[in-house]
Protein backbone atom coordinates (compact mmCIF):
# COMPACT_ATOMS: atom_id res chain seq x y z
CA UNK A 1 26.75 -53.03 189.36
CA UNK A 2 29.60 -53.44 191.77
CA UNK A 3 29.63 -52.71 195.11
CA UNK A 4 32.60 -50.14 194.58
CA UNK A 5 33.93 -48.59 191.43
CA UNK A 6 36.93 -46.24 192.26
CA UNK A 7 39.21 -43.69 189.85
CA UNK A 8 41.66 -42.18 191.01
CA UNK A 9 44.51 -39.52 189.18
CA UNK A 10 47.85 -37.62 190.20
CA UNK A 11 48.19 -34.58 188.72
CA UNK A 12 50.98 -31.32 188.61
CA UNK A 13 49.72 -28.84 190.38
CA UNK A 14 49.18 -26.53 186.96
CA UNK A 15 46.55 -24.96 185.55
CA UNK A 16 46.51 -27.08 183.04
CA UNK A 17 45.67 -29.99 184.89
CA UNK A 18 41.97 -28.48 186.13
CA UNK A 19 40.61 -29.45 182.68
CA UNK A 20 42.30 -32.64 182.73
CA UNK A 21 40.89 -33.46 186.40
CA UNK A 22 37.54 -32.56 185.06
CA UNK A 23 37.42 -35.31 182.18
CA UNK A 24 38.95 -37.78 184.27
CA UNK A 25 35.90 -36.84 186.60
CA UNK A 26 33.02 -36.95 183.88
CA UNK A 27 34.49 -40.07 181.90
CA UNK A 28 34.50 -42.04 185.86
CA UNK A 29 31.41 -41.09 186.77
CA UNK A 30 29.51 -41.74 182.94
CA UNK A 31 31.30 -44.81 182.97
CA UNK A 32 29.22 -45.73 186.36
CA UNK A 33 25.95 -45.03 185.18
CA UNK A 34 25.64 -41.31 185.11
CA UNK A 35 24.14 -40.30 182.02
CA UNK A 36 26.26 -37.34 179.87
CA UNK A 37 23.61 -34.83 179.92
CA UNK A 38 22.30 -35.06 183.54
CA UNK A 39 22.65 -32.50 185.90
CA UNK A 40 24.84 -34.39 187.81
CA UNK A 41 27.52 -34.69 185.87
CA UNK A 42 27.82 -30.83 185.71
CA UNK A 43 27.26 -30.69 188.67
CA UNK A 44 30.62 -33.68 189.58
CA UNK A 45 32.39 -31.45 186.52
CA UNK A 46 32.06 -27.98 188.69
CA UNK A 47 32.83 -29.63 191.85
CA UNK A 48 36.15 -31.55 191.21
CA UNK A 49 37.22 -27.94 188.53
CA UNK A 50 36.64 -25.91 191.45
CA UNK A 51 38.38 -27.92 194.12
CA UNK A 52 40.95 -28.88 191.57
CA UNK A 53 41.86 -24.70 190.81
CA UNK A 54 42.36 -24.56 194.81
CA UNK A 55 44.63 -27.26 194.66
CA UNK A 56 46.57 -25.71 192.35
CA UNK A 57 46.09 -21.62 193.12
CA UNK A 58 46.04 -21.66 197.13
CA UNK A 59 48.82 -24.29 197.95
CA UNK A 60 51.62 -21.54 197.39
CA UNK A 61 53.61 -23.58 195.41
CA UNK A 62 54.00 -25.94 198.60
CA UNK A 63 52.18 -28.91 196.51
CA UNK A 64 53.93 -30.10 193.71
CA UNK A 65 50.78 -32.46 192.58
CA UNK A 66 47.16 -33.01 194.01
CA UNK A 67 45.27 -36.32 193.51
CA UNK A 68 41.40 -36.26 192.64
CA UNK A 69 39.55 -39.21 193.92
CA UNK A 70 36.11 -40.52 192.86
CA UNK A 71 34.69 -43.40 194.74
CA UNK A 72 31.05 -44.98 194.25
CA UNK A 73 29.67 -47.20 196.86
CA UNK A 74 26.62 -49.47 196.22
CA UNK A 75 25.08 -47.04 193.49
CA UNK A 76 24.45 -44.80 196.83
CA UNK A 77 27.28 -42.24 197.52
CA UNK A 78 29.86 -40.54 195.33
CA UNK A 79 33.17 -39.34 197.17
CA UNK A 80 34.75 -36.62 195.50
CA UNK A 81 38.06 -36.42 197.31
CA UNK A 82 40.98 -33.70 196.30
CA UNK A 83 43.99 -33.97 198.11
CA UNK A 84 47.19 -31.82 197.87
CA UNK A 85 49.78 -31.70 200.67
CA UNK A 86 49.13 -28.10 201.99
CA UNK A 87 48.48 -27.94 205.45
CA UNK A 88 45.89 -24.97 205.26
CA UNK A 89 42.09 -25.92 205.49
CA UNK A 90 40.10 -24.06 202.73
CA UNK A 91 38.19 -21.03 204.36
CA UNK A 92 35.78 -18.85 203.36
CA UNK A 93 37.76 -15.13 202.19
CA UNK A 94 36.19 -11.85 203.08
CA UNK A 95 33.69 -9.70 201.00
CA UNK A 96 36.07 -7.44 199.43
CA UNK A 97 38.24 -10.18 198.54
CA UNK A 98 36.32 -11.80 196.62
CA UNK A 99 35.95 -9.31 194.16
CA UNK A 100 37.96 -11.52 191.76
CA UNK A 101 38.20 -14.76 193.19
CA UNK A 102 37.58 -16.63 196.44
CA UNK A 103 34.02 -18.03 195.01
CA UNK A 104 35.43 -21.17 194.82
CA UNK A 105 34.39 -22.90 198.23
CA UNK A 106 31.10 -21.22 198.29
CA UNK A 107 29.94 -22.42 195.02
CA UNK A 108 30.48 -25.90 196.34
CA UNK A 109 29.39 -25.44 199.80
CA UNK A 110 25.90 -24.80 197.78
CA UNK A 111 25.95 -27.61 195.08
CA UNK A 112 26.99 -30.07 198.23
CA UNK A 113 24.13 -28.88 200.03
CA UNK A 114 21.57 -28.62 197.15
CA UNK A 115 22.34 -32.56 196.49
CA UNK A 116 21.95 -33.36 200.05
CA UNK A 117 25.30 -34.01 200.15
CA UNK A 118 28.45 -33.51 202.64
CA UNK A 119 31.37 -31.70 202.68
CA UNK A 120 34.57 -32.25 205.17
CA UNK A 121 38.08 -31.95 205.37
CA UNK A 122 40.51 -34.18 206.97
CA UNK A 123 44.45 -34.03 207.20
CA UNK A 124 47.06 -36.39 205.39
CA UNK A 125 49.48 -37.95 206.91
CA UNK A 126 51.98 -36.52 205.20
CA UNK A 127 50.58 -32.91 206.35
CA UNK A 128 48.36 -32.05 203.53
CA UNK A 129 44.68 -32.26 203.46
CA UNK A 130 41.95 -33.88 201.59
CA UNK A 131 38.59 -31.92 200.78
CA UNK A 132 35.77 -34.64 200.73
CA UNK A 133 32.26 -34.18 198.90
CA UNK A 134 30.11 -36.78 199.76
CA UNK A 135 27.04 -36.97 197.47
CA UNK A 136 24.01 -39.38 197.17
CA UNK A 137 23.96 -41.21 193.26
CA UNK A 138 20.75 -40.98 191.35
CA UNK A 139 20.95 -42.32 188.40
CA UNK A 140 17.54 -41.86 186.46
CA UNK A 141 15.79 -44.98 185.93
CA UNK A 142 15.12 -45.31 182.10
């Protein structure tokens, strides 16, 4: 395998375009190795839909597209990268607001952590941001 496979998409920021950053997601990453019924690639799936509905529900309108990035290095990391050119950091909302949403971060906070992974965020240089999930790649040995 290559030392880097990358896939990268620019979206509208609509809620349509969650379920298309999702297969563009799942067909990268099973293209790299990950077999369709693993664990991991739900697990890529609910990462880049959830970061992917922030882009597009918490940016106000102020970010007419966001751009999902996958990035596999050595058949050792995955980067799941979402960027969209609001300036606010993602943040954790209070109890009673989450009644009906604000679930979001959390849910990955845990997956990233349950894989041993890594999350960050770092700003654009256009003013936006870009939430990272770094994750180690296991592909099962057949």
């Amino acid at each position: 395998m290559a030392d880097r496979h990358e896939a990268s998409v620019t979206l509208p920021s609509d809620p349509a375009s969650v379920s298309v950053a999702r297969r563009h997601a799942v067909e990268a990453v099973r293209s790299w190795g990950l077999p369709d019924d693993s664990d991991a690639v739900d697990t890529v799936r609910l990462i880049v839909s959830e970061l992917a509905t922030n882009a597009v529900q918490h940016t106000f309108g102020m970010s007419p597209t966001f751009r999902v990035d996958l990035c596999l290095e050595r058949d050792e990391r995955l980067t799941i990268g979402v960027t969209d050119s609001h300036p606010r950091h993602p943040r954790r909302l209070p109890a009673a607001v989450r009644q009906d949403n604000g679930r979001g971060m959390g849910i990955i906070r845990t997956l990233t952590a349950q894989y041993g992974g890594r999350l960050s965020v770092t700003p654009t240089d256009e003013g936006g941001k870009t939430v990272w999930i770094a994750l180690p790649w296991t592909v099962p040995v057949c």
